[in-house]
Protein backbone atom coordinates (compact mmCIF):
# COMPACT_ATOMS: atom_id res chain seq x y z
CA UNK A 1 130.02 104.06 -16.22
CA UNK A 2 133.48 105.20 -17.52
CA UNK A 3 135.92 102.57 -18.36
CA UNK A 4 137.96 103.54 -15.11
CA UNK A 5 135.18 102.37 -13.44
CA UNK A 6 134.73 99.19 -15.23
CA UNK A 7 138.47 98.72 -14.37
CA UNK A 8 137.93 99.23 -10.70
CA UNK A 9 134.50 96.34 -10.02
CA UNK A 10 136.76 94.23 -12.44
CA UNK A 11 139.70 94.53 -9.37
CA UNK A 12 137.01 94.20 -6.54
CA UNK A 13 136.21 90.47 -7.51
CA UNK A 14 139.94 89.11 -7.28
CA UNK A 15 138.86 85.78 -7.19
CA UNK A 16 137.35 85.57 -10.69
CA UNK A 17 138.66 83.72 -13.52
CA UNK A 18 139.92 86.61 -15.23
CA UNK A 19 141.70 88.33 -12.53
CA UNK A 20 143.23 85.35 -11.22
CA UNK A 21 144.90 84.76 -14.68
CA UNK A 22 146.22 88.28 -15.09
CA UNK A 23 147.54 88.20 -11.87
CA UNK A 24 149.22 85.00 -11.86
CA UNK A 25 150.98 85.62 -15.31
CA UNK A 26 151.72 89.34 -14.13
CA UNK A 27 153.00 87.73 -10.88
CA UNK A 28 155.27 85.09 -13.30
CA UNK A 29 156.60 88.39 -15.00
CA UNK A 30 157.28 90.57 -11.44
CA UNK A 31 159.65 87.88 -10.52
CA UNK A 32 161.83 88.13 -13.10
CA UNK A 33 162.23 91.79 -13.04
CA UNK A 34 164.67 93.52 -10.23
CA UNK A 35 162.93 94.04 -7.15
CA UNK A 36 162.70 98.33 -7.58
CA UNK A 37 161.99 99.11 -11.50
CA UNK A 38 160.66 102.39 -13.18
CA UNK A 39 157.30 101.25 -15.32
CA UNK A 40 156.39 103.34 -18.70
CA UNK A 41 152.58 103.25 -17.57
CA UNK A 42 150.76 101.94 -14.50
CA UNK A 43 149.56 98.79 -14.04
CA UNK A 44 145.87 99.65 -12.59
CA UNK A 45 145.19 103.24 -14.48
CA UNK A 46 142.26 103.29 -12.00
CA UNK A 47 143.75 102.97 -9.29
CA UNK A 48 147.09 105.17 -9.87
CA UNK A 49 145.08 107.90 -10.81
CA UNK A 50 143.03 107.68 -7.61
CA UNK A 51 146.06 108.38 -5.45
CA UNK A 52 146.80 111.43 -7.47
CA UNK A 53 148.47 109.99 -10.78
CA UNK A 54 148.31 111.79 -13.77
CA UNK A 55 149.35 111.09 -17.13
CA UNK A 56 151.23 113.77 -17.72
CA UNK A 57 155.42 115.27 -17.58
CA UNK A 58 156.60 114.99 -14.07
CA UNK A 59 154.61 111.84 -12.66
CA UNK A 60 156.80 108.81 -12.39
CA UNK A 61 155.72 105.03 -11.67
CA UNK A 62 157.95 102.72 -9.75
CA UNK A 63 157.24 98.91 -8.97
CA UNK A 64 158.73 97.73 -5.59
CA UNK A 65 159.37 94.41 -4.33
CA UNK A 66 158.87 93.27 -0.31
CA UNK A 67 159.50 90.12 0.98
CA UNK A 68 156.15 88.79 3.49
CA UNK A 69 156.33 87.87 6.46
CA UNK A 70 157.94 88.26 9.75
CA UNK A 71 161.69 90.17 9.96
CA UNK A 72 164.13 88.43 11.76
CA UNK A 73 166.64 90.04 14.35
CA UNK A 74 169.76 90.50 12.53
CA UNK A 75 172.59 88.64 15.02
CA UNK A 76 175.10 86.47 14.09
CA UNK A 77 174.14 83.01 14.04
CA UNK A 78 170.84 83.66 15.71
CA UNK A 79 172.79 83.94 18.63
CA UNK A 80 171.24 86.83 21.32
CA UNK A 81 174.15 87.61 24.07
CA UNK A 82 171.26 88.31 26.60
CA UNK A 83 168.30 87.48 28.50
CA UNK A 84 166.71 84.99 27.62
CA UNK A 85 163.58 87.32 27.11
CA UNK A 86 164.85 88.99 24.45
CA UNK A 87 166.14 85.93 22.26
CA UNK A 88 163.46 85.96 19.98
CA UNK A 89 164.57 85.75 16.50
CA UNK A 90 161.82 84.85 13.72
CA UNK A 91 158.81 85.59 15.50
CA UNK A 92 159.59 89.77 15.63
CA UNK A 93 156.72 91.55 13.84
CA UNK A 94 157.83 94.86 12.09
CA UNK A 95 156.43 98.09 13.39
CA UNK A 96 155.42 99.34 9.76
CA UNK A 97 153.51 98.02 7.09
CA UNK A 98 155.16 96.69 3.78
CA UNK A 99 153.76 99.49 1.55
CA UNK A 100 155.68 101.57 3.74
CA UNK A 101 158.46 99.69 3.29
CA UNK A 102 158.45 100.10 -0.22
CA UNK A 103 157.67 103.43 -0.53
CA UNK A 104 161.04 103.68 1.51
CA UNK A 105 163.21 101.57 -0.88
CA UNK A 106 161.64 103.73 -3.86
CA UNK A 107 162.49 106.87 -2.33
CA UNK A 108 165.77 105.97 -1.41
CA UNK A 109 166.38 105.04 -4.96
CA UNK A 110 165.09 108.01 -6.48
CA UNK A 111 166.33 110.61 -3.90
CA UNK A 112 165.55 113.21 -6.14
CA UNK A 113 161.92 112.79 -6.85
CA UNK A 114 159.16 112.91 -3.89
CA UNK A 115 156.62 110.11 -2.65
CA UNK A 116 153.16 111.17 -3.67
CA UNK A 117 150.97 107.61 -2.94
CA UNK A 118 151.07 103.75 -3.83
CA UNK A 119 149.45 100.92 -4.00
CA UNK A 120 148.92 96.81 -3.83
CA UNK A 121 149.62 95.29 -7.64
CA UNK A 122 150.04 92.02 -6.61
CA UNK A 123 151.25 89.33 -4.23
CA UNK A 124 152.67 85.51 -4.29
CA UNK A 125 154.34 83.11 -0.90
CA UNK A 126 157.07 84.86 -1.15
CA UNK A 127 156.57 88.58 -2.45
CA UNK A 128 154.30 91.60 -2.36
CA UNK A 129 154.59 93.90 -4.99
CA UNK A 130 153.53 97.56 -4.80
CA UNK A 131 153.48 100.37 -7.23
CA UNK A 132 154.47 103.99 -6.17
CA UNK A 133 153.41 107.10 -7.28
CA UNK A 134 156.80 109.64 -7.56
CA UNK A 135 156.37 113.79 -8.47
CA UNK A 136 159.46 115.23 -10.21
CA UNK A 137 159.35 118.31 -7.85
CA UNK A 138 162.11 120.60 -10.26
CA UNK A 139 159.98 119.65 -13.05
CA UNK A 140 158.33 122.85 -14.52
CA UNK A 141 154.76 120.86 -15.46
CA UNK A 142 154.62 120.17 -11.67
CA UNK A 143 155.30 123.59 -10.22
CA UNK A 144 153.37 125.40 -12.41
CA UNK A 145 150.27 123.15 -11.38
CA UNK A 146 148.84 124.72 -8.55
CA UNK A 147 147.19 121.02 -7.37
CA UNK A 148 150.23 119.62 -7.12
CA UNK A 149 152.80 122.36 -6.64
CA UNK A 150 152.60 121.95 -3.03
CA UNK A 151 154.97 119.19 -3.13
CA UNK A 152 157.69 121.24 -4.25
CA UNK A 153 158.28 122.64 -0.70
CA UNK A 154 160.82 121.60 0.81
CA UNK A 155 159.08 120.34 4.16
CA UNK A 156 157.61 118.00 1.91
CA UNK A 157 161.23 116.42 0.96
CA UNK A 158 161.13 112.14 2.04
CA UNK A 159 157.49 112.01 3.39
CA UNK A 160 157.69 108.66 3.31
CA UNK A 161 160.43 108.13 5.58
CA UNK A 162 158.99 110.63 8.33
CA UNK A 163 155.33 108.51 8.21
CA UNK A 164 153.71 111.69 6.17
CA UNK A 165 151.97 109.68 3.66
CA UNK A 166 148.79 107.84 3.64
CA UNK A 167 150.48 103.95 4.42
CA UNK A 168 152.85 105.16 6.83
CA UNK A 169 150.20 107.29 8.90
CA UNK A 170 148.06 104.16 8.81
CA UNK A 171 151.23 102.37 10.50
CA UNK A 172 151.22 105.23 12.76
CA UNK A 173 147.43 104.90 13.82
CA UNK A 174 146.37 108.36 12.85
CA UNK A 175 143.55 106.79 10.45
CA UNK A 176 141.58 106.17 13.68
CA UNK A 177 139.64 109.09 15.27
CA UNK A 178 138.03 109.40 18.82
CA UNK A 179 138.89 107.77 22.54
CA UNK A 180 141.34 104.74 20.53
CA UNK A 181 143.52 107.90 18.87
CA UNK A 182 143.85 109.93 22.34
CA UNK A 183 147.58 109.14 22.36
CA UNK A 184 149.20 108.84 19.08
CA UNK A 185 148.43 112.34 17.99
CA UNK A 186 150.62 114.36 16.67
CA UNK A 187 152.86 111.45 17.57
CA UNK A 188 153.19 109.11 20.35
CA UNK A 189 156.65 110.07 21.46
CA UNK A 190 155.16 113.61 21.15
CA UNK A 191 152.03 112.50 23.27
CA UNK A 192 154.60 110.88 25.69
CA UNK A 193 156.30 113.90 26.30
CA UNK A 194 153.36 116.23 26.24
CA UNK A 195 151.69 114.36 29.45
CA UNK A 196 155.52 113.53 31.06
CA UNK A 197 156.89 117.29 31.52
CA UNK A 198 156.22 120.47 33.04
CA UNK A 199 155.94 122.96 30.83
CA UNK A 200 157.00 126.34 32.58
CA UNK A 201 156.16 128.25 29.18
CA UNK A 202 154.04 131.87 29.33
CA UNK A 203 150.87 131.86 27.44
CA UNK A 204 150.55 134.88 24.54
CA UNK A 205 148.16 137.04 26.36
CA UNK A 206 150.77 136.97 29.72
CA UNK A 207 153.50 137.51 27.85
CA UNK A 208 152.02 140.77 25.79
CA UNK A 209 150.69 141.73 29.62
CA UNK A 210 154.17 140.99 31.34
CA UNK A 211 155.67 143.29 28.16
CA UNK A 212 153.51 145.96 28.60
CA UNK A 213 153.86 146.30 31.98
CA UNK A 214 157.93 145.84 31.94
CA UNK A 215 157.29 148.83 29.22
CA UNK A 216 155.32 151.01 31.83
CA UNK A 217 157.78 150.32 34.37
CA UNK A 218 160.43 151.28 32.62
CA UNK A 219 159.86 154.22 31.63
CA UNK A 220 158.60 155.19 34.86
CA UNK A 221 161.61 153.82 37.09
CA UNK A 222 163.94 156.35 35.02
CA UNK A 223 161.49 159.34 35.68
CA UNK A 224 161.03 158.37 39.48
CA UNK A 225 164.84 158.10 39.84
CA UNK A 226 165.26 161.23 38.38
CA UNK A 227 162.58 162.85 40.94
CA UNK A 228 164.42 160.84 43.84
CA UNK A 229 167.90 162.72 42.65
CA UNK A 230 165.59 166.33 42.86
CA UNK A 231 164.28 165.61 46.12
CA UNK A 232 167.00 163.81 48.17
CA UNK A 233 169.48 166.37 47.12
CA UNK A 234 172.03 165.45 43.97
CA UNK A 235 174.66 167.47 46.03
CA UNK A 236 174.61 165.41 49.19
CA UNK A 237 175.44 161.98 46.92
CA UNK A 238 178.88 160.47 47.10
CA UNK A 239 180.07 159.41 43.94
CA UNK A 240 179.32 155.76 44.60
CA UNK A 241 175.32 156.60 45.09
CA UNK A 242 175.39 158.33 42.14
CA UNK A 243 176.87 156.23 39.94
CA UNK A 244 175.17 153.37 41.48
CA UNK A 245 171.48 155.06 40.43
CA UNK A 246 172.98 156.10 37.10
CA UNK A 247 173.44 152.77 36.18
CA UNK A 248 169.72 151.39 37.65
CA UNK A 249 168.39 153.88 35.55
CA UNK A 250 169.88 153.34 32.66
CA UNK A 251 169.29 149.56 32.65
CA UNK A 252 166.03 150.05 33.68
CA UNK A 253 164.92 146.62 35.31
CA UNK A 254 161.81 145.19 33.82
CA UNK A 255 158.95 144.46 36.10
CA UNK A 256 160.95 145.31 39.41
CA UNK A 257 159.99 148.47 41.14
CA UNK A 258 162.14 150.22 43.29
CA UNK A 259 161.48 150.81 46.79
CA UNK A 260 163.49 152.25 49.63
CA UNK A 261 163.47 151.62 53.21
CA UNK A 262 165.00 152.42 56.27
CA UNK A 263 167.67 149.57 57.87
CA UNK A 264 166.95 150.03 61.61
CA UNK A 265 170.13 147.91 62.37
CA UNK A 266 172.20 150.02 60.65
CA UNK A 267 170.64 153.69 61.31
CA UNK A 268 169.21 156.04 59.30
CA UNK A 269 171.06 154.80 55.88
CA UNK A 270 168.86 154.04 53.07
CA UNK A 271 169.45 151.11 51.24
CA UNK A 272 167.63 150.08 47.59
CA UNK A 273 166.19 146.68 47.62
CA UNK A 274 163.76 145.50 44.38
CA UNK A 275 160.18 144.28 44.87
CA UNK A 276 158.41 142.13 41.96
CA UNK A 277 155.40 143.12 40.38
CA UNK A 278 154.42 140.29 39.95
CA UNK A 279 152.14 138.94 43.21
CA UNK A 280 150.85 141.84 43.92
CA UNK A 281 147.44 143.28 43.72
CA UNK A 282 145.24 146.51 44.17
CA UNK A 283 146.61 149.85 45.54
CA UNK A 284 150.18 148.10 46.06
CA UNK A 285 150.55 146.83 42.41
CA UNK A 286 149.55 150.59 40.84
CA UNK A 287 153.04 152.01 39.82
CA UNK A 288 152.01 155.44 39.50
CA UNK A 289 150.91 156.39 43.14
CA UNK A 290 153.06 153.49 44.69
CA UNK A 291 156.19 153.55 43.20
CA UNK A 292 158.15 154.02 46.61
CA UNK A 293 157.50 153.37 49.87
CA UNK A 294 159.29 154.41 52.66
CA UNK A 295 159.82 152.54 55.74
CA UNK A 296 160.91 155.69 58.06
CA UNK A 297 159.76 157.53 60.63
CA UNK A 298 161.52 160.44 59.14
CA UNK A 299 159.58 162.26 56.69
CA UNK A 300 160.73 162.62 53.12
CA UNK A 301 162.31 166.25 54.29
CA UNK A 302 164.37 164.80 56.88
CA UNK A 303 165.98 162.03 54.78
CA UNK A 304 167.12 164.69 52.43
CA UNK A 305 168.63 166.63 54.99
CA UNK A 306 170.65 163.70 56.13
CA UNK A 307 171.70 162.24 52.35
CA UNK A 308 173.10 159.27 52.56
CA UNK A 309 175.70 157.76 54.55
CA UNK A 310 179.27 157.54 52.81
């Protein structure tokens, strides 16, 4: 075995004589020390490097101090102007874990490095101490590395106050897999929302079908006007028809097919009304040998005797 692993059994039995020593005189030292301090090496070599340390430019260690226990609920006097079910002030567990909480405080400090991983050091009544792994992202020895480079992105900037690393997705219970993880992935205000709305959202393979076929119908409602213009007679239109199909034409409406028909209530004047592709099926839904219908009992010749009314 290397000496990294020798390190690493020697941490597994905390409750030997030697551990219990160096801990308890590290502990003595912690506590006089400010509660976030940069260290010149890491405490547990085997450890650090585990979570992705590396002795080399660019890798920064930071101790962090986090008081145990519960948090209280910051009011004045411990006074809670409210029911009485929500006057609880000592007993309020936080929703995170501490690691997470100093991986915060460390980030916050150093603004301009970026959170790679940390770890427990040590712990007395009062304290727990973590260490915490920071990446100089600018520095060239870190984007020149292509294992570690990935960090330099910028979606990567405060992972540890969006729950990206590994303590604060354990507080978020993605470290769990099957039936007790169905609803905290990708989040569970995400979840939430996922199963509470209706999504009225087109799928890729409608939309590239509903764009081809506004496409196909385009091009074909400008042609068909133009053959309605031929065979109705352009010199029997008013100016108001005309400029009326002129503009149809040119906006060319996307999945609506024209169709004409015959307003018994009102005679023989013809007035355009749009039908929706959408709905309908078989010989109807073809726009190439149904693009109009006409609701007459004139036949196409008659109409374009008649023109249209003014």
């Amino acid at each position: 075995m290397g000496a990294y692993k020798y390190l690493e059994e020697l941490h597994k039995k905390k409750q030997s004589d030697v551990v219990r020593f160096l801990l308890r005189i590290r502990c003595w030292e912690y506590r006089q020390l400010p509660s976030v301090i940069r260290l010149t090496r890491p405490s547990r070599p085997d450890k650090a490097r585990r979570m992705g340390y590396k002795a080399k430019q660019g890798f920064v260690v930071y101790r962090a101090r986090i008081r145990r226990g519960n948090r209280k609920k910051p009011v004045n006097k411990g006074i809670v102007y409210g029911k009485p079910v929500n006057q609880g002030i000592t007993q309020l567990k936080p929703n995170r874990n501490l690691r997470s909480m100093a991986e915060e405080r460390v980030g916050r400090k150093c603004e301009g490095l970026r959170v790679l991983n940390s770890y427990w050091v040590n712990e007395d009544s009062t304290y727990k101490y973590f260490e915490v792994v920071m990446v100089d992202p600018a520095h060239n020895a870190i984007r020149n590395d292509p294992r570690i480079n990935w960090i330099c992105n910028p979606v990567h900037k405060h992972r540890e106050l969006r729950g990206l690393t590994a303590a604060g997705k354990k507080g978020r219970g993605l470290r769990q897999k099957g039936g007790v993880a169905n609803k905290t992935r990708p989040s569970r205000r995400a979840n939430y929302k996922r199963r509470n709305s209706i999504s009225l959202a087109v799928s890729d393979s409608r939309a590239q079908q509903l764009s081809c076929t506004a496409g196909v119908a385009q091009t074909l409602w400008t042609a068909s006007a133009v053959a309605v213009f031929l065979h109705l007679g352009l010199m029997q239109l008013g100016r108001a028809q005309l400029a009326m199909f002129s503009m149809w034409a040119s906006e060319g409406v996307c999945n609506l097919f024209v169709e004409f028909q015959t307003s018994h209530s009102r005679g023989r004047q013809i007035q355009p009304s749009f039908t929706s592709v959408q709905g309908q099926s078989g010989y109807r839904s073809n726009p190439v040998w149904r693009m109009f219908q006409w609701r007459t009992c004139s036949t196409a010749m008659q109409l374009a005797g008649q023109g249209f009314a003014t």
